[in-house]
N, C-alpha and C. Protein backbone atom coordinates (compact mmCIF):
# COMPACT_ATOMS: atom_id res chain seq x y z
N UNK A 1 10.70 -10.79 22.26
CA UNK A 1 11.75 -9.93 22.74
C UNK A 1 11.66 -9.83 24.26
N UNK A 2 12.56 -10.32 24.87
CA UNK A 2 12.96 -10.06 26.79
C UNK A 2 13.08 -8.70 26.89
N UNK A 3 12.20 -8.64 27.68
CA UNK A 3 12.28 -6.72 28.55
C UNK A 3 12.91 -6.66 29.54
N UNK A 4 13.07 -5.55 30.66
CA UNK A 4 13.65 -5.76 31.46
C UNK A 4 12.72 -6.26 32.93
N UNK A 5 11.59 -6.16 32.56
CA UNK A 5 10.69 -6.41 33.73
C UNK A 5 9.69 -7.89 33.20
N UNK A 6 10.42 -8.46 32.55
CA UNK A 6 9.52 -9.78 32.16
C UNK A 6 9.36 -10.55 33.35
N UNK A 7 8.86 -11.22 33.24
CA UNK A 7 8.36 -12.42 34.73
C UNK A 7 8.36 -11.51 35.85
N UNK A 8 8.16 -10.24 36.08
CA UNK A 8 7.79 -9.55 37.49
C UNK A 8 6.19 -8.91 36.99
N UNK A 9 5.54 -8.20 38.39
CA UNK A 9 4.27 -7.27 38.35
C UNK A 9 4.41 -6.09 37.64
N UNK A 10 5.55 -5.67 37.22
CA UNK A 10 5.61 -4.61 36.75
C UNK A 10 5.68 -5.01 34.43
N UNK A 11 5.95 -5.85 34.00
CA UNK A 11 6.26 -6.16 32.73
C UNK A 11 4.15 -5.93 32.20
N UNK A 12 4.75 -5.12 30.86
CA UNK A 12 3.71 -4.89 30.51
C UNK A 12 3.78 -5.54 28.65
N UNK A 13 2.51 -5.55 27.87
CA UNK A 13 2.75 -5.79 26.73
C UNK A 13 3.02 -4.53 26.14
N UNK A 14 3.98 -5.56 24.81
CA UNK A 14 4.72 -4.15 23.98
C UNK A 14 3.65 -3.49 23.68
N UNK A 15 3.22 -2.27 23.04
CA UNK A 15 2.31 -1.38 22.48
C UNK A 15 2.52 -0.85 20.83
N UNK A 16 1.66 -0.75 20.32
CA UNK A 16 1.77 0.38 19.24
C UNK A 16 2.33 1.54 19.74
N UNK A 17 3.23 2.27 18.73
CA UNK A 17 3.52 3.81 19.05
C UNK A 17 2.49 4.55 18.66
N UNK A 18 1.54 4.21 17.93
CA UNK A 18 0.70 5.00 17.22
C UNK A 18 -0.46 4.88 17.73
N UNK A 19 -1.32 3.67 17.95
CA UNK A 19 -2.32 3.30 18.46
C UNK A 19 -2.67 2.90 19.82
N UNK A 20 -1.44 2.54 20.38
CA UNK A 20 -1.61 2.17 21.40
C UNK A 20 -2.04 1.19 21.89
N UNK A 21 -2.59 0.16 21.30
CA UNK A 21 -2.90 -1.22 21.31
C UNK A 21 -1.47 -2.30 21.99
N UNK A 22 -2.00 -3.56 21.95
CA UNK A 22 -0.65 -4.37 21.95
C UNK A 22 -0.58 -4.92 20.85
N UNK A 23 0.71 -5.62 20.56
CA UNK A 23 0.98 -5.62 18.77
C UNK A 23 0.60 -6.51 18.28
N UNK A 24 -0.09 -7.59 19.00
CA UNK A 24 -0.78 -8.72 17.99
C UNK A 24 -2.39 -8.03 17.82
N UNK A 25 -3.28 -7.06 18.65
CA UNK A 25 -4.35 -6.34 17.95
C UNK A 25 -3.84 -5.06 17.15
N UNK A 26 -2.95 -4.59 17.17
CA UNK A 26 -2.44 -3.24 16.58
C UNK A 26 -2.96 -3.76 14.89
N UNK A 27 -3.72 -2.98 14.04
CA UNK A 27 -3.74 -3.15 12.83
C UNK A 27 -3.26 -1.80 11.90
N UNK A 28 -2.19 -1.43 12.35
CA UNK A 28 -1.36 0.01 11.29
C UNK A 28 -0.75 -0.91 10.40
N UNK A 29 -0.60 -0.38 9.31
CA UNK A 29 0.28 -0.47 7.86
C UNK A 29 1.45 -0.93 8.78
N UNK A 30 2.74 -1.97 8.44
CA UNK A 30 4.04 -1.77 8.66
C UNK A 30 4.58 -2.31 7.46
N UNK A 31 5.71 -2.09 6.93
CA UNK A 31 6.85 -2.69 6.16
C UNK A 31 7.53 -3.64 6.72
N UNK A 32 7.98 -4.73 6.33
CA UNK A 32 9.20 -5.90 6.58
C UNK A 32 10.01 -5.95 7.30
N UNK A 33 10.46 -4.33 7.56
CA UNK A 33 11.27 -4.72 8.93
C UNK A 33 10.37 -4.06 10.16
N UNK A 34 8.61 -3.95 10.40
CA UNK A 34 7.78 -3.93 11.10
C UNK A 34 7.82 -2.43 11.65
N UNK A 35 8.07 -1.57 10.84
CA UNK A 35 8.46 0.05 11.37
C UNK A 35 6.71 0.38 10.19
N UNK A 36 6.31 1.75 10.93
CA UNK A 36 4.65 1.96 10.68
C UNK A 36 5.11 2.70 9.81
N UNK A 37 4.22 2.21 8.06
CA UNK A 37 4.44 2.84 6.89
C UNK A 37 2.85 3.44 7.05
N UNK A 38 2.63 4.54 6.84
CA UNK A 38 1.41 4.98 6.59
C UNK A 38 1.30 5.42 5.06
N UNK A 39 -0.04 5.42 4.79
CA UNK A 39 -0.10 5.74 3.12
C UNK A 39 0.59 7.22 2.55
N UNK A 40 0.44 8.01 3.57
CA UNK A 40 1.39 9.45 3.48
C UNK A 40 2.72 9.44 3.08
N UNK A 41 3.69 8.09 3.33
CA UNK A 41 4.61 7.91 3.33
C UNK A 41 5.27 7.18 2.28
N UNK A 42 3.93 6.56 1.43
CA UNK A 42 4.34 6.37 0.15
C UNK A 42 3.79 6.75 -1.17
N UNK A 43 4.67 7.68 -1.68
CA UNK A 43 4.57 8.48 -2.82
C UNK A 43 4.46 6.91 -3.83
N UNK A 44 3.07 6.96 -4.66
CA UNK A 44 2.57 6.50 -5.32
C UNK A 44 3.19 6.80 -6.96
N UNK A 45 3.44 6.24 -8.32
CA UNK A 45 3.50 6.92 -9.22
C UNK A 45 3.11 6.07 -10.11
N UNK A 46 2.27 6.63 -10.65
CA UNK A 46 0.87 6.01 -12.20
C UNK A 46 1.57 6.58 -13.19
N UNK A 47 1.98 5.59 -14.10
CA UNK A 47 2.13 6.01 -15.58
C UNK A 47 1.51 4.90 -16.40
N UNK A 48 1.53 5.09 -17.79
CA UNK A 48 1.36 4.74 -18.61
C UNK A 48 1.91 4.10 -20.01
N UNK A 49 1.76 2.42 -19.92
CA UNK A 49 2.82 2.04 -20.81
C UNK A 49 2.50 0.97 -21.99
N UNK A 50 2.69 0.86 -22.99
CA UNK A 50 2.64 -0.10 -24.14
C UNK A 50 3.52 -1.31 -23.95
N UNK A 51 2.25 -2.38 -24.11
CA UNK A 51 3.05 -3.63 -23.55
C UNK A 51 2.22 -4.23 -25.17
N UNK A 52 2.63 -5.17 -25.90
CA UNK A 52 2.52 -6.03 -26.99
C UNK A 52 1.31 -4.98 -27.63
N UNK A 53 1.29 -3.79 -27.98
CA UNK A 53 0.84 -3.15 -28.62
C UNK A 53 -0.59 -2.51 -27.71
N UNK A 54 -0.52 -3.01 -26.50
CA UNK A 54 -1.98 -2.32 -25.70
C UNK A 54 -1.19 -1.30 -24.81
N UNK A 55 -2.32 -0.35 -24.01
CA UNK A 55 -1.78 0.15 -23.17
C UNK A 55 -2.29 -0.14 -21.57
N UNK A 56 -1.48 -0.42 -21.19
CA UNK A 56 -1.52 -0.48 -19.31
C UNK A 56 -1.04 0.50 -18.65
N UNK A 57 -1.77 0.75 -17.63
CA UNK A 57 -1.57 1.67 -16.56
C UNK A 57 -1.05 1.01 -15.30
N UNK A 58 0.08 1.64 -14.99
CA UNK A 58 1.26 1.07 -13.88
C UNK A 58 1.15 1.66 -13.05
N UNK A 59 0.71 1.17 -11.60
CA UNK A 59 1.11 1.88 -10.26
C UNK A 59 2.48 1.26 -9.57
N UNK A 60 2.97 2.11 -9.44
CA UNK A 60 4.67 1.59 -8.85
C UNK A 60 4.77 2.65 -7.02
N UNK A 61 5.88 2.20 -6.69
CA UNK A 61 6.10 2.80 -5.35
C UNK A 61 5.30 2.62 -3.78
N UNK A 62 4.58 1.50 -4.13
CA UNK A 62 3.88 1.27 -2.97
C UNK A 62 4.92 0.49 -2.48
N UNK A 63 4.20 0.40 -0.89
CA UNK A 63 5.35 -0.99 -0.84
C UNK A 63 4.27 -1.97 -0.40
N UNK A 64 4.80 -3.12 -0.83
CA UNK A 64 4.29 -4.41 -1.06
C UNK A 64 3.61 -5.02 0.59
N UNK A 65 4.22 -4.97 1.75
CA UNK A 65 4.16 -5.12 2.94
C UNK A 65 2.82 -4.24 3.62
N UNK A 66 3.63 -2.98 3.72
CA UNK A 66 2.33 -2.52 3.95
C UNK A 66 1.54 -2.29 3.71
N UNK A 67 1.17 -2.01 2.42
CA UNK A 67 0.05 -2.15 1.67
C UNK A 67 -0.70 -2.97 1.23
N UNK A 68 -1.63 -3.16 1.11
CA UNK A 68 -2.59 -4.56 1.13
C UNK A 68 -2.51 -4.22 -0.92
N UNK A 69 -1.89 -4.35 -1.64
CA UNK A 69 -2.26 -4.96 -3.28
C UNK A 69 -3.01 -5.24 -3.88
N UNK A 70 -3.03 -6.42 -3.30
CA UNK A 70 -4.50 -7.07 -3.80
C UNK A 70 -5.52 -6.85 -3.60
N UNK A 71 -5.60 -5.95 -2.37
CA UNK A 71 -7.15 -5.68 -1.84
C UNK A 71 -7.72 -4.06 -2.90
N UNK A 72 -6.20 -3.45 -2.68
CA UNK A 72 -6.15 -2.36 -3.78
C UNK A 72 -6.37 -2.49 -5.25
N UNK A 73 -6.37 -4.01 -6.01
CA UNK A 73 -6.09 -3.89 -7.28
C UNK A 73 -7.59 -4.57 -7.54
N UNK A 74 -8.03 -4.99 -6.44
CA UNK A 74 -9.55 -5.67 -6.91
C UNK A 74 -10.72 -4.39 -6.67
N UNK A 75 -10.30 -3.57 -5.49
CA UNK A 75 -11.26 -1.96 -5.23
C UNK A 75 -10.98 -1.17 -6.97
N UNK A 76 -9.79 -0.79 -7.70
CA UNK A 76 -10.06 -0.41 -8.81
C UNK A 76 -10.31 -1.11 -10.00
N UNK A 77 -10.13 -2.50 -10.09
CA UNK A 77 -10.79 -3.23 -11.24
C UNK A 77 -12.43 -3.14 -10.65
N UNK A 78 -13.01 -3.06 -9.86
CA UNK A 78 -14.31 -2.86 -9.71
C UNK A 78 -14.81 -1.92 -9.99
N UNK A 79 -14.17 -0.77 -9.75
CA UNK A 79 -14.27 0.39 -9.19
C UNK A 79 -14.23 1.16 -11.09
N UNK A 80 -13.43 0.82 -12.03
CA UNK A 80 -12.79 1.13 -13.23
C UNK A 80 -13.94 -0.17 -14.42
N UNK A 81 -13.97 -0.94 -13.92
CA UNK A 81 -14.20 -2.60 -14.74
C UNK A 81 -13.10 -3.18 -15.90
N UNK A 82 -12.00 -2.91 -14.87
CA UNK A 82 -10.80 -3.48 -16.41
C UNK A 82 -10.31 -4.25 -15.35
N UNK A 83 -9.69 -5.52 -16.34
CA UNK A 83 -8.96 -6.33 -15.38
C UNK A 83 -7.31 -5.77 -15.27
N UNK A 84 -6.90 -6.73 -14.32
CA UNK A 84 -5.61 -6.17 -13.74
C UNK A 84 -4.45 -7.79 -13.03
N UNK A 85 -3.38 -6.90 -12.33
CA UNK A 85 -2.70 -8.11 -11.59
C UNK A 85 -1.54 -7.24 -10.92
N UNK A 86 -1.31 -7.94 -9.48
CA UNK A 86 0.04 -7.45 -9.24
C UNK A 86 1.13 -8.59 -9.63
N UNK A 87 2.35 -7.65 -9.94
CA UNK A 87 3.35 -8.69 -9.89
C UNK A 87 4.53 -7.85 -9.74
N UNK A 88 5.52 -8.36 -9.22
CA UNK A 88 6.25 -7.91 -8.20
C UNK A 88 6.62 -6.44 -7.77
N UNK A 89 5.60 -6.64 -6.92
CA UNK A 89 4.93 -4.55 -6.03
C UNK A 89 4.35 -3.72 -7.19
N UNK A 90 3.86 -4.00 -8.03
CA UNK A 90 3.28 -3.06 -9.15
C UNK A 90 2.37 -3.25 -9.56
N UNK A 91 1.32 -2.61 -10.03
CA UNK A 91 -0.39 -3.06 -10.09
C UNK A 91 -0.22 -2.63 -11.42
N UNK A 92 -0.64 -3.21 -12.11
CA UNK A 92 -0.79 -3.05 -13.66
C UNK A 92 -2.32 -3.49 -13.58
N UNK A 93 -3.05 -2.24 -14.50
CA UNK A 93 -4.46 -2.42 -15.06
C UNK A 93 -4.67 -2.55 -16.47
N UNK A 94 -5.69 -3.01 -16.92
CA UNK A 94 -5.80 -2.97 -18.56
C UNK A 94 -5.97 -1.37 -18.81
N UNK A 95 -5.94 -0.75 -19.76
CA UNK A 95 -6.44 0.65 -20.35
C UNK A 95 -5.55 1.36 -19.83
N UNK A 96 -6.09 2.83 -20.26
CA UNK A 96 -5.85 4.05 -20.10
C UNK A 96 -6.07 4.53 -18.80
N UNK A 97 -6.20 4.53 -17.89
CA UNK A 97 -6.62 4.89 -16.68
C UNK A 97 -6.22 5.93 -15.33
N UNK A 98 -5.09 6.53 -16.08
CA UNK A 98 -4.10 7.07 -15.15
C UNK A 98 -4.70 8.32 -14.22
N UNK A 99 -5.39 9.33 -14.53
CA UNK A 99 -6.19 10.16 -13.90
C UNK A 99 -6.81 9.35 -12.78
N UNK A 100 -7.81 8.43 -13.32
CA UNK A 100 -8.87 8.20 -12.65
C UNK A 100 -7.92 7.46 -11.75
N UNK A 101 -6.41 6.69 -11.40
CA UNK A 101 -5.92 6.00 -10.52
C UNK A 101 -5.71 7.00 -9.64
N UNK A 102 -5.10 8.14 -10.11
CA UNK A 102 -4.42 9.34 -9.02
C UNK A 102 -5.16 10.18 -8.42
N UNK A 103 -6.57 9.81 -8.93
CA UNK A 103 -7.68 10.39 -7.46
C UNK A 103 -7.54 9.45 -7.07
N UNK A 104 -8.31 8.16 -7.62
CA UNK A 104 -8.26 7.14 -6.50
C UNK A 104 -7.23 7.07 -5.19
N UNK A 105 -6.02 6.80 -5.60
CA UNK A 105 -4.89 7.02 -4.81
C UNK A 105 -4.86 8.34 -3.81
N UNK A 106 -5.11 9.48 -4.63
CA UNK A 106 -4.95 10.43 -3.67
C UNK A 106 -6.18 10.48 -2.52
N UNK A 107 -7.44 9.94 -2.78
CA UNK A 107 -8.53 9.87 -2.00
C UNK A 107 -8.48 8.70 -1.05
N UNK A 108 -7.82 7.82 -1.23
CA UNK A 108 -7.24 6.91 -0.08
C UNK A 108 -6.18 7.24 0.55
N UNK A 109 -5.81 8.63 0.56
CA UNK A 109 -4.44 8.83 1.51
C UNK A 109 -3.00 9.00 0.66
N UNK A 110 -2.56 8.23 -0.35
CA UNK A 110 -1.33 8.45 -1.05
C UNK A 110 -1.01 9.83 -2.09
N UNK A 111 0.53 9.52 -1.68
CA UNK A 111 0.50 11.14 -2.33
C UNK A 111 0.54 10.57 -3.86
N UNK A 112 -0.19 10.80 -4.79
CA UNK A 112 0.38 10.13 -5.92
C UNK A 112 0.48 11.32 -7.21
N UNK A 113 1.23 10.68 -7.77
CA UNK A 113 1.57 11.43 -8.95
C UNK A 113 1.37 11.13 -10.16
N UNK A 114 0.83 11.60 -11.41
CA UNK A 114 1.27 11.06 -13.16
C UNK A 114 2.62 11.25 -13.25
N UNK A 115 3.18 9.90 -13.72
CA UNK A 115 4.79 9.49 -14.47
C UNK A 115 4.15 9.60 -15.77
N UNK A 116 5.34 9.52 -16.70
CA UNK A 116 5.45 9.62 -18.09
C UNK A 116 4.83 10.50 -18.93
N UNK A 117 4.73 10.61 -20.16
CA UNK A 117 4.10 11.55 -20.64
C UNK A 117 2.98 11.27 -21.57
């Protein structure tokens, strides 16, 4: 992006709003169109659902961008010992697990909630 002081003494690098860094070291959460999603900002929601007669536990509402997924879905299959997978923005775990996701979640920052009943 051209600033208005590019090629003079005065042009500086863009910055984080938040950190203050320049934006290729800046490491904040952003979403797709590069605006700072922080985990506060996404309401998390764990329910619980019957898929070919088992039950899985669904995390929905993250968003896919800023949130690292995968790094999230391998910390609670470790963390739990059930396997899991994302597929498209939704972390599905084996079992029952829904409590133990919504501390998890809430102890990393998200506001999260139990869906379903």
């Amino acid at each position: 992006m051209a600033g208005l002081f590019d090629g003079t003494k005065w042009e500086r690098p863009v910055t984080c709003e938040r950190c203050e860094q320049s934006r290729t070291a800046c490491r904040c959460p952003r979403n797709a169109a590069g605006a700072i999603k922080l985990p506060r900002d996404q309401p998390a929601r764990v329910r619980r659902e019957k898929r070919d007669g088992r039950v899985v536990t669904v995390v929905t509402g993250l968003d896919p961008v800023a949130s690292d997924l995968p790094a999230l879905l391998k910390a609670f299959r470790t963390a739990l010992g059930v396997g899991g997978t994302v597929k498209d923005g939704t972390i599905a775990l084996q079992g029952d697990h829904r409590d133990a996701l919504v501390a998890r979640l809430r102890a990393l920052g998200y506001p999260a909630k139990a869906a379903g009943g």
